[in-house]
Protein backbone atom coordinates (compact mmCIF):
# COMPACT_ATOMS: atom_id res chain seq x y z
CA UNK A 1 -70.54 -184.90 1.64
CA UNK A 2 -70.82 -181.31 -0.17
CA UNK A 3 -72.39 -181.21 -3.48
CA UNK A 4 -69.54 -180.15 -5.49
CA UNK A 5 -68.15 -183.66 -4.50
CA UNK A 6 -71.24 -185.77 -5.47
CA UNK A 7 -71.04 -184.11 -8.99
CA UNK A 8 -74.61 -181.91 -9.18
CA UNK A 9 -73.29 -178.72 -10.20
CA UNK A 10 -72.05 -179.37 -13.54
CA UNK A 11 -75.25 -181.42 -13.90
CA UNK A 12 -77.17 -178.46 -13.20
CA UNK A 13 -75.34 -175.61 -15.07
CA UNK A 14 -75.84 -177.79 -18.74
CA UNK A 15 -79.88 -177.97 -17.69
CA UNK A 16 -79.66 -174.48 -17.50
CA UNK A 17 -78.06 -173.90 -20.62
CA UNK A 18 -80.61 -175.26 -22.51
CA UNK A 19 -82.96 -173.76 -20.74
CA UNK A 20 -81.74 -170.20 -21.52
CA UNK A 21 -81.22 -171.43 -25.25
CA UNK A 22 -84.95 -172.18 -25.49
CA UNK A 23 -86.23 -169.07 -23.64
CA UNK A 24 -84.13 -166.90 -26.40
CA UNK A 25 -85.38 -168.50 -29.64
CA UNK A 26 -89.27 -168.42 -27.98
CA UNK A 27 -88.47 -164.68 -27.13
CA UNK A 28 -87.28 -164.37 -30.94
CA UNK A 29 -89.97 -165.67 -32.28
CA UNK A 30 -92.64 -163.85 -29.61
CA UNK A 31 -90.44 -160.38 -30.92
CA UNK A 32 -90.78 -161.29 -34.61
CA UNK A 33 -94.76 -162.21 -34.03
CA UNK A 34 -95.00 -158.65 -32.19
CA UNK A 35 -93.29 -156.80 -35.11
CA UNK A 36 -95.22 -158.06 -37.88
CA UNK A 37 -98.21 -157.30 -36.67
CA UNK A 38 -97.45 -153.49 -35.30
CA UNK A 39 -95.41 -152.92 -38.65
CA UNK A 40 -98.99 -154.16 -40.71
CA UNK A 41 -101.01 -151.08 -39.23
CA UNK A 42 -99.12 -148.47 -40.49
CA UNK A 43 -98.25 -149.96 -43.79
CA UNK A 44 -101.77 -150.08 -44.43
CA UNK A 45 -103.12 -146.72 -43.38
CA UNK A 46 -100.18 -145.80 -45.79
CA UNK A 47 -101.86 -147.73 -48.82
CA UNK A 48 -105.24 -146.39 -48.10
CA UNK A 49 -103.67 -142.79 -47.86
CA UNK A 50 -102.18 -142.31 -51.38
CA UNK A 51 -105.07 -144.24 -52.87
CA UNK A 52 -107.57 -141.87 -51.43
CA UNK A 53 -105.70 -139.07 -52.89
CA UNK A 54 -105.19 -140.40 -56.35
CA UNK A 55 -108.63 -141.16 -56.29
CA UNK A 56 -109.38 -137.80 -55.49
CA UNK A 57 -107.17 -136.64 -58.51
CA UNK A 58 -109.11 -138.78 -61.08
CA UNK A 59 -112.18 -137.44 -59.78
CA UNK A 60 -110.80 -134.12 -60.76
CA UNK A 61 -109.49 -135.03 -63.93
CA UNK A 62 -113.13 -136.77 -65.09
CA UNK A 63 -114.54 -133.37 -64.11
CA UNK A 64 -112.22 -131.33 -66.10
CA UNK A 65 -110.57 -130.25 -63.02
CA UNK A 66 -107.26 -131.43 -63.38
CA UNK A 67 -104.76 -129.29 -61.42
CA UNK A 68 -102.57 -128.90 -64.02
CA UNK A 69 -106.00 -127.12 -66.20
CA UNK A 70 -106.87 -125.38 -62.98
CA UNK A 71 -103.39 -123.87 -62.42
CA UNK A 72 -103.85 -122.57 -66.46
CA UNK A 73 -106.96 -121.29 -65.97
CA UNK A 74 -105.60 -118.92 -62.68
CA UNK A 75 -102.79 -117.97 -64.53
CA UNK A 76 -104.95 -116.85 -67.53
CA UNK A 77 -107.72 -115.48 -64.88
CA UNK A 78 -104.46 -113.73 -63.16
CA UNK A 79 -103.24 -112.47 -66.75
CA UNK A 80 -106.58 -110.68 -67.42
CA UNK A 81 -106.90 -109.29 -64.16
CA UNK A 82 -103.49 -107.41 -64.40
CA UNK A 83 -104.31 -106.47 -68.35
CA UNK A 84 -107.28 -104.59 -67.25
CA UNK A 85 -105.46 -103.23 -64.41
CA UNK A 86 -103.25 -101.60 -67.01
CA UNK A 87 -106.01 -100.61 -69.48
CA UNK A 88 -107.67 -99.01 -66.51
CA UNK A 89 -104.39 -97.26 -65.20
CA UNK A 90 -103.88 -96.54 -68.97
CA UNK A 91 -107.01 -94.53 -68.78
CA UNK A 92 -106.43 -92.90 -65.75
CA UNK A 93 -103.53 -91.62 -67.32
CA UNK A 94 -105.40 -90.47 -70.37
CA UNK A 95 -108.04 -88.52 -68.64
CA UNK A 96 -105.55 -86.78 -66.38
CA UNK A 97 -103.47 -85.52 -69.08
CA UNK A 98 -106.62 -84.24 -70.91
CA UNK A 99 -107.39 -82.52 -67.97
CA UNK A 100 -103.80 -80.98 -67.72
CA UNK A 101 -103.67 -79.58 -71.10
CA UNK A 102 -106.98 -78.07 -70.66
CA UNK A 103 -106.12 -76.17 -67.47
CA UNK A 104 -102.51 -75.37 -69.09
CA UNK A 105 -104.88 -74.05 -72.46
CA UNK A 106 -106.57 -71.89 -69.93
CA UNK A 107 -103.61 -70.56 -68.38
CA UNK A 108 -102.07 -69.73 -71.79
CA UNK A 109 -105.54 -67.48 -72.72
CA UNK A 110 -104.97 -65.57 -69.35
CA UNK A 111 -101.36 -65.09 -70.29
CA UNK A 112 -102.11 -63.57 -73.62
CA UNK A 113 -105.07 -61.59 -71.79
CA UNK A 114 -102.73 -60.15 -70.11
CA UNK A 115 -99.81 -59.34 -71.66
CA UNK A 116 -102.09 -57.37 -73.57
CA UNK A 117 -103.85 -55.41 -71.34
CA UNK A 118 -99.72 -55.00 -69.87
CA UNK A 119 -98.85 -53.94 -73.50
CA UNK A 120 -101.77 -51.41 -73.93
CA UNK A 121 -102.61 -53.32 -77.08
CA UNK A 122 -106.70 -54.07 -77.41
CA UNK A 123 -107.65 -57.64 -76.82
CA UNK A 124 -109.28 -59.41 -80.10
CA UNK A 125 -112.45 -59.57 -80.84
CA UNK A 126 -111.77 -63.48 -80.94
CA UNK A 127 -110.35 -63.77 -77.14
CA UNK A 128 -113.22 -61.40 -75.97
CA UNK A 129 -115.34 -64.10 -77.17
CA UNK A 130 -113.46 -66.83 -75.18
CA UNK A 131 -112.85 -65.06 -72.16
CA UNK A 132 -117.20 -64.15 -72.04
CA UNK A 133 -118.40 -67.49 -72.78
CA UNK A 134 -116.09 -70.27 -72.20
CA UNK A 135 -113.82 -72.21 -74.38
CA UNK A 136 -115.78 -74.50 -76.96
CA UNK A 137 -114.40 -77.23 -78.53
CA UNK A 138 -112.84 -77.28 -82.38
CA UNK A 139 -112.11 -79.94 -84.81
CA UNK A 140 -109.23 -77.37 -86.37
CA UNK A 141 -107.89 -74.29 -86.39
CA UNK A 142 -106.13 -73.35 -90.35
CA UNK A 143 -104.01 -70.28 -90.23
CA UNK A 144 -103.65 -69.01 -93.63
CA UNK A 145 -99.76 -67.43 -93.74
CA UNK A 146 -100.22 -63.76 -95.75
CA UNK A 147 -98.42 -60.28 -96.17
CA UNK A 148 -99.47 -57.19 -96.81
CA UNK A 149 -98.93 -57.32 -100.51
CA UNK A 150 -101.04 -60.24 -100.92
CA UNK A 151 -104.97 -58.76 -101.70
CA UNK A 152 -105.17 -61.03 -105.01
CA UNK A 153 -104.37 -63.87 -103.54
CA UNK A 154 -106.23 -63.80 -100.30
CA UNK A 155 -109.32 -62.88 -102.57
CA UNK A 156 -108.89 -65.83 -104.53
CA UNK A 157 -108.66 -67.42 -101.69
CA UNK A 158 -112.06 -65.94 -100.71
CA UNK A 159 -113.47 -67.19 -104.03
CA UNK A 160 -112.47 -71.12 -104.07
CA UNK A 161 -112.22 -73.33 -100.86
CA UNK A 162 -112.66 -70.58 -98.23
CA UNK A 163 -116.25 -69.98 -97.25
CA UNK A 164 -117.27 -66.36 -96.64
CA UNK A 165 -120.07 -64.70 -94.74
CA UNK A 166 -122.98 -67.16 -92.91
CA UNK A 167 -121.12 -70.09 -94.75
CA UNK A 168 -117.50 -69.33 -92.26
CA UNK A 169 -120.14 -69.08 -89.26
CA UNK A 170 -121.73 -72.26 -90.53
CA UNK A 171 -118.54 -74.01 -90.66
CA UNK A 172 -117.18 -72.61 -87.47
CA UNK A 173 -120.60 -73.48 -85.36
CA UNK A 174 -121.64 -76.92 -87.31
CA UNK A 175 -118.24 -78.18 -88.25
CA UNK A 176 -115.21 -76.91 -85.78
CA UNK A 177 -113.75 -75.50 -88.24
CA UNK A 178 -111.95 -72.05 -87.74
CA UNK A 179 -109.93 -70.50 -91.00
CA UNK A 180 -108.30 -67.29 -90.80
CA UNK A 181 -105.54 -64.98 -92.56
CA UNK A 182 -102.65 -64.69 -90.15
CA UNK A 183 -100.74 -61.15 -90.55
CA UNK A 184 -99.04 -59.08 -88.11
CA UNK A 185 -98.14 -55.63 -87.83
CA UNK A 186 -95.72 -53.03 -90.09
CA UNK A 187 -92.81 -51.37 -88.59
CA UNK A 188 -94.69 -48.68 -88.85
CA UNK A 189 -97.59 -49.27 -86.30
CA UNK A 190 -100.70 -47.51 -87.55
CA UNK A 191 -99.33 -47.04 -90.85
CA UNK A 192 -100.98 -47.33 -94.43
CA UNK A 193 -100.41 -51.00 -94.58
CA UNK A 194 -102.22 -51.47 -91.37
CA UNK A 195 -105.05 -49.47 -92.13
CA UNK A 196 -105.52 -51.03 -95.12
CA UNK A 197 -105.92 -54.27 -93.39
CA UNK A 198 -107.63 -53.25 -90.72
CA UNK A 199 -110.53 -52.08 -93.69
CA UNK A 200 -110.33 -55.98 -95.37
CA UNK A 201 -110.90 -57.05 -92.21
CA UNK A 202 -114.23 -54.51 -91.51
CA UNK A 203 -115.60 -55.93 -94.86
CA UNK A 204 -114.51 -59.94 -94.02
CA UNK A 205 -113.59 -60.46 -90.70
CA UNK A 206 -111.42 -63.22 -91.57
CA UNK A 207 -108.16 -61.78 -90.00
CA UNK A 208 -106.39 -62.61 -86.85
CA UNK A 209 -104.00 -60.22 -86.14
CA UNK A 210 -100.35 -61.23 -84.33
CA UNK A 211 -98.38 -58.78 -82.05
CA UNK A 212 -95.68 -59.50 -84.24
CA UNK A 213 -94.12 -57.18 -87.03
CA UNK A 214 -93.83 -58.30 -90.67
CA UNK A 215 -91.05 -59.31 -92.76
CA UNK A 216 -89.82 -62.14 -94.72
CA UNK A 217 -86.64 -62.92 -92.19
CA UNK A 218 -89.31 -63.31 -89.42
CA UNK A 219 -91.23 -65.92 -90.38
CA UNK A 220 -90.34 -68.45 -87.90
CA UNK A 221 -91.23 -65.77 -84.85
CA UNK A 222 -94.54 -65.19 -86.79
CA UNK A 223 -94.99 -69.37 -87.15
CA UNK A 224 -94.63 -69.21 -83.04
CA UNK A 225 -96.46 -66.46 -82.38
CA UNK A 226 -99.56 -68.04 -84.68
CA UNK A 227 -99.53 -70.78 -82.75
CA UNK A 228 -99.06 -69.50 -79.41
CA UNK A 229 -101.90 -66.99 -80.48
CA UNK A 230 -104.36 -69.65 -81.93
CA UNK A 231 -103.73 -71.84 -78.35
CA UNK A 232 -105.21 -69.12 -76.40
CA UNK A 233 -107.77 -68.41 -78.60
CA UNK A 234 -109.40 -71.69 -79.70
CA UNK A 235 -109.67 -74.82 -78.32
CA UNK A 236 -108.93 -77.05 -80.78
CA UNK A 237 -107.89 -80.95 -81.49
CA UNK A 238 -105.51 -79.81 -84.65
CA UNK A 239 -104.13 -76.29 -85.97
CA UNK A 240 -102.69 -75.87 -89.35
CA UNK A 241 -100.86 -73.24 -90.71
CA UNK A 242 -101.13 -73.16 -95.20
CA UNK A 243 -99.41 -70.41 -97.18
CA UNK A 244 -102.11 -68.06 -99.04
CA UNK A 245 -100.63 -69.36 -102.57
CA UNK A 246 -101.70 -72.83 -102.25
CA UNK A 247 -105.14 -74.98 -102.85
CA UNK A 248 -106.56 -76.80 -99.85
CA UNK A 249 -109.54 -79.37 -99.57
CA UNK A 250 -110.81 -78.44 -96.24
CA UNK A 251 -113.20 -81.86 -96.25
CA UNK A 252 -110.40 -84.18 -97.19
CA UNK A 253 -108.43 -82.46 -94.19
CA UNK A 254 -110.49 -82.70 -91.59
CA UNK A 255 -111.06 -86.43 -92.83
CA UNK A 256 -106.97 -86.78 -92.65
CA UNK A 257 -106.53 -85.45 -89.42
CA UNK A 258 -109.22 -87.68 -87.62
CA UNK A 259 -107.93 -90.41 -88.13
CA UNK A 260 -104.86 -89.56 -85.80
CA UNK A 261 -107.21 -87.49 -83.14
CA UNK A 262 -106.42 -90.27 -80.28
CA UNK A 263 -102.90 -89.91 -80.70
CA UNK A 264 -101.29 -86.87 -78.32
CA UNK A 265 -98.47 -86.13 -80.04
CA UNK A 266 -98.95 -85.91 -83.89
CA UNK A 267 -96.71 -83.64 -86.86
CA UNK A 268 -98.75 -83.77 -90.26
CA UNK A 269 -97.07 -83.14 -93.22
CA UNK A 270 -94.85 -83.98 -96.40
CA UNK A 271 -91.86 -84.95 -94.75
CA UNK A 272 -88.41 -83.73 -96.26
CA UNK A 273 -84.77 -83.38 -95.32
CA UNK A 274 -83.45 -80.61 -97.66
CA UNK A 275 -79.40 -79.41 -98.05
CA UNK A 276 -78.17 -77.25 -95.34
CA UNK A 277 -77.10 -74.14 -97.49
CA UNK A 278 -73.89 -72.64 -95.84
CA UNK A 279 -73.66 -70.23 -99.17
CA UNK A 280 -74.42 -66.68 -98.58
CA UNK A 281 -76.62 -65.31 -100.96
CA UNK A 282 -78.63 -68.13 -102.03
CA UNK A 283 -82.11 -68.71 -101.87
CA UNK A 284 -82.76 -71.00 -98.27
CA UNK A 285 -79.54 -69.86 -96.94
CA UNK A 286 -78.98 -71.15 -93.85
CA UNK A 287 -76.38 -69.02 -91.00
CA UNK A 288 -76.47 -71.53 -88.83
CA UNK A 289 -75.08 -74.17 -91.10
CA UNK A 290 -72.14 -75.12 -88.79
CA UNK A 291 -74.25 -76.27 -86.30
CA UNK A 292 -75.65 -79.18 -88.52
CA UNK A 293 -71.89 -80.77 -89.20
CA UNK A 294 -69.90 -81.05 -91.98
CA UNK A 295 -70.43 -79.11 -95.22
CA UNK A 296 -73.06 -80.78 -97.77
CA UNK A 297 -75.46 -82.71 -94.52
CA UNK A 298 -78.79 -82.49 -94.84
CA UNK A 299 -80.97 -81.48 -92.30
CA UNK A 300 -83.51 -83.43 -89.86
CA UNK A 301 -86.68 -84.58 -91.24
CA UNK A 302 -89.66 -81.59 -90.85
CA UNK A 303 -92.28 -80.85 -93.22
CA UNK A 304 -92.51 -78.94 -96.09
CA UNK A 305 -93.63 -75.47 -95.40
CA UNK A 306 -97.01 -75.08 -97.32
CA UNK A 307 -99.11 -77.16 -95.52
CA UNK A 308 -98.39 -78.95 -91.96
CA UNK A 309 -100.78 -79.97 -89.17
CA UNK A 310 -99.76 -80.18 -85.33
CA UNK A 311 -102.07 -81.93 -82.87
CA UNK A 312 -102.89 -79.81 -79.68
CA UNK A 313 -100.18 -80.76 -77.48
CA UNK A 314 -97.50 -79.90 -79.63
CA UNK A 315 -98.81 -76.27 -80.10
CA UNK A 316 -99.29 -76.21 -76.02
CA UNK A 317 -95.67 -76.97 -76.02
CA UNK A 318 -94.98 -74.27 -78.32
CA UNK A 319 -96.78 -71.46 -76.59
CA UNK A 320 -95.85 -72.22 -73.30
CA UNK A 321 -91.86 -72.08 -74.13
CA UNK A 322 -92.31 -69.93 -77.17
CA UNK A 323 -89.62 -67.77 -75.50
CA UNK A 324 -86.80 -70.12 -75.55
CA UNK A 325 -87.36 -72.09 -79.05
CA UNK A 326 -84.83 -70.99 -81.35
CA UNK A 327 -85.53 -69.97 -84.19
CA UNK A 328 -83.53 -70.39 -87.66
CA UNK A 329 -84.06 -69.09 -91.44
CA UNK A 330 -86.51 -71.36 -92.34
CA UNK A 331 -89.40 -71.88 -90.16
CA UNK A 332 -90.19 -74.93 -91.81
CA UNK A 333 -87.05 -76.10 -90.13
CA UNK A 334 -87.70 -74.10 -87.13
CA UNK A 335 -91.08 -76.19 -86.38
CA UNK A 336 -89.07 -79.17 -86.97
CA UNK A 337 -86.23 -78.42 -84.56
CA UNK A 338 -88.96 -77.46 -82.06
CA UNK A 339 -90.28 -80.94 -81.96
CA UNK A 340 -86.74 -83.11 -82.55
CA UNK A 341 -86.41 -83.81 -79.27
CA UNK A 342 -90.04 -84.69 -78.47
CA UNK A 343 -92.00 -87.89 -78.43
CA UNK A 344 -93.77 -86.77 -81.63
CA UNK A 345 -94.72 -88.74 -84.23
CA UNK A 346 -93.97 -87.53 -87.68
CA UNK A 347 -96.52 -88.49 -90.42
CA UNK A 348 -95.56 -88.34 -93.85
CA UNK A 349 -98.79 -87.61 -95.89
CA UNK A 350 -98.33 -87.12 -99.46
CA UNK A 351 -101.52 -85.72 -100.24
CA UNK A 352 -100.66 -83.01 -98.52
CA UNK A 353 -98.50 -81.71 -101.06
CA UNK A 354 -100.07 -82.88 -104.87
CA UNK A 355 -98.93 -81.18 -107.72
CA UNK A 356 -101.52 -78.79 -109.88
CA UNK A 357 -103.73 -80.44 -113.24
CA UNK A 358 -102.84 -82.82 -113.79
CA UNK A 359 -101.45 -84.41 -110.56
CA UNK A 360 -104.09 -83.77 -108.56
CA UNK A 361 -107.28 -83.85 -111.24
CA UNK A 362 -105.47 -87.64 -111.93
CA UNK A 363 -105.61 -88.97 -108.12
CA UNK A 364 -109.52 -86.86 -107.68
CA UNK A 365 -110.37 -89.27 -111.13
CA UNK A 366 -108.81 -91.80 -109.24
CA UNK A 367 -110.76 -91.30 -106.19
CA UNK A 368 -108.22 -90.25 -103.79
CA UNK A 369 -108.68 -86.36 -103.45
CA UNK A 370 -105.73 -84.66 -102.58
CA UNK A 371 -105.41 -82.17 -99.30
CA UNK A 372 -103.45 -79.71 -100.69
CA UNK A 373 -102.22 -78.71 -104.36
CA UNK A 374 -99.16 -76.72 -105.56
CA UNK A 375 -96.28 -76.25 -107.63
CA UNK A 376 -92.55 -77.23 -105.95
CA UNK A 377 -91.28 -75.18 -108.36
CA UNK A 378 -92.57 -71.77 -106.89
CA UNK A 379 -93.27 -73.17 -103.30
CA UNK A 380 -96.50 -72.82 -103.91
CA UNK A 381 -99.04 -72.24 -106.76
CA UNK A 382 -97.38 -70.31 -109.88
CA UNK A 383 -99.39 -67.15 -110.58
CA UNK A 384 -102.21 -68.15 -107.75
CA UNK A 385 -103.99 -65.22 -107.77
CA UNK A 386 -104.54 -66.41 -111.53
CA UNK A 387 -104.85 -70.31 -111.86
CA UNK A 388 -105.93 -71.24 -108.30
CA UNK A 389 -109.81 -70.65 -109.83
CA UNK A 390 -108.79 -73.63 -112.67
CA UNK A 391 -106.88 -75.59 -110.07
CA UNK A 392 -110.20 -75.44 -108.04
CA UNK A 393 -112.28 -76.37 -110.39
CA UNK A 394 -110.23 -79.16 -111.60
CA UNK A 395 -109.29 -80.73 -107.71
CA UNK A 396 -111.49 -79.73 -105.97
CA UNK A 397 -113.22 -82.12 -103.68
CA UNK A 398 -116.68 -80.15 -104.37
CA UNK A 399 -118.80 -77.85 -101.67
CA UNK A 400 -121.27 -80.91 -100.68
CA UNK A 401 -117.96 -83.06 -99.64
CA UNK A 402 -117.65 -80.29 -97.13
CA UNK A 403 -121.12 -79.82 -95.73
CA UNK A 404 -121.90 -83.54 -95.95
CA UNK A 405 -118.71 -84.60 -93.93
CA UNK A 406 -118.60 -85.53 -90.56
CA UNK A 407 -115.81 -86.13 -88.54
């Protein structure tokens, strides 16, 4: 008889069943056993990981290390190292523009060398001396503006603040300081006028002498000339240029102007800004009006014409393109148009324009000793061949102040 008809095979196939059901769960439960433990390894290297590392960061932080601090203290560290990369470029800068303006200085005293020895005109006595031994350094140059008709006043002059004879050497050699009368030429060349200031000059030597002719319309060409002149002549931090009518503290000057020596582009002066006077016949009159705008505008601020200070640079700038600044009626406004367009910075100094006893006797009492003393109302000191001895006397800052300064 065959199996199937004895009945095993069902038999056998529910044995089997439960069988199978018993292998599955134990292989379940073998799996889950097997995954616990491999998933346990990792999970604890994990732990151990971070805490290792936040360990590591309160070690830090107890030794003022925190990463936070330490990425302050780079940036700081990183912030002075570029500031001193810029102070040092700064200098750089500095030192090669010094160096610059010397060799353009240089250039300037071979150009006036020789346009006249081109000219046929003698060479000064003055650039003789800086072409034979060298350029030395000056605090100032102060170019006293005068005509030929002006004897009494330059002699007064001679006999208050300007010092005469070993005492101009003494100041020249001991203090930088270079003062001379600025005059040019008559129409006449060789004339009576210019003899007779060729003889002043025998008996003072206090002259320097522009290729430039005279004349009261021509005093902005004479303005660039003196400076373009005075460039190639003396090496100097600051050159001034005073009208022979007014007072002057030379002391109280150089102590003004030092205190703007590091900057490279300075204009000293009173600063004003005048009417434009489009009226013909009036005092000031201005032809080029129009080009200022509308009737009744004012011009640009510039400083009054008695007494103004210009560092180097500016007057390097104004000898090297003396031959294309224009020039109009006033050369007070002239020097002012010349620097408009600069990077120049304008100081306004009011002490360089007091008013005579007893404006500037009050601020001297007062202990602030003006620069420079005159009267608006004549553009200068009224009668100064006369009262500049009582104005002197009165304002002035004494002859010690000006051996016993240093600047």
């Amino acid at each position: 008889m065959s199996l199937k008809s004895r009945g095993e095979l069902p038999s056998r196939s529910v044995i089997s069943q439960k069988w199978t059901l018993l292998l599955c769960v134990g292989c379940f439960c073998a799996g889950m056993l097997f995954t616990n433990r491999m998933w346990a390894v990792p999970e604890s290297k994990g732990i151990t990981r971070t805490t290792a590392v936040e360990a590591e960061k309160l070690k830090l932080v107890s030794e003022g290390c925190d990463p936070k601090t330490l990425q302050q203290k780079f940036v700081k560290r990183d912030s002075k190292d570029i500031i001193g990369e810029v102070h040092k470029t700064h200098h750089a800068i500095q030192t090669l523009d010094k160096t610059i303006s010397n060799l353009e200085m240089e250039l300037a005293a071979a150009r006036a060398a020789q346009e006249s020895i081109v000219n046929g005109s003698p060479i000064s006595e003055d650039l003789q001396k800086t072409e034979s031994s060298g350029r030395k350094r000056y605090l100032m140059v102060v170019g006293i503006n005068t005509a030929f008709s002006s004897r009494k006043r330059r002699d007064s002059v001679r006999a208050t603040w300007m010092p005469q004879g070993e005492k101009r050497k003494k100041l020249e050699e001991e203090k930088g300081i270079i003062i001379r009368f600025v005059i040019g030429h008559s129409a006449t060349s060789g004339g009576i006028l210019d003899r007779a200031i060729e003889a002043e000059d025998k008996k003072h030597g206090d002259f320097l002498r522009l290729e430039h002719v005279e004349g009261y319309l021509e005093l902005s060409a004479k303005t660039k000339i003196y400076f373009a002149t005075a460039v190639a002549l003396w090496d100097a931090e600051f050159y001034i240029k005073v009208d022979d009518d007014v007072h002057v503290n030379i002391a109280t000057l150089g102590e003004t102007l030092v205190r703007h020596r590091k900057k490279p582009r300075v204009y000293i002066g009173c600063m004003k800004s005048g009417p434009v006077l489009a009226q013909k016949g009036v005092r000031y009159h201005e032809p080029e009006y129009w080009k200022f705008g509308e009737a009744g505008n004012k011009y640009f601020r510039h400083a009054t014409g008695q007494l103004y200070a210009i560092s180097k640079d500016l007057a390097r700038y104004i000898s090297i393109n003396q031959h294309v600044l224009h020039k109009y009626a006033n050369e007070d406004v002239s020097l002012g148009s010349w620097f408009i367009g600069l990077d120049a910075e304008h100081i306004d100094d009011r002490r360089l324009c007091c008013g005579t006893p007893p404006d500037c006797e009050w601020k001297a009492q007062a202990g602030n000793v003006c620069v420079a003393s005159f009267d608006w109302s004549c553009s200068g000191i009224c009668r100064s061949s006369e009262r500049i001895k009582d104005v002197h006397r009165r304002c002035g800052e004494g002859e010690n102040a000006l051996w016993n300064a240093v600047f």
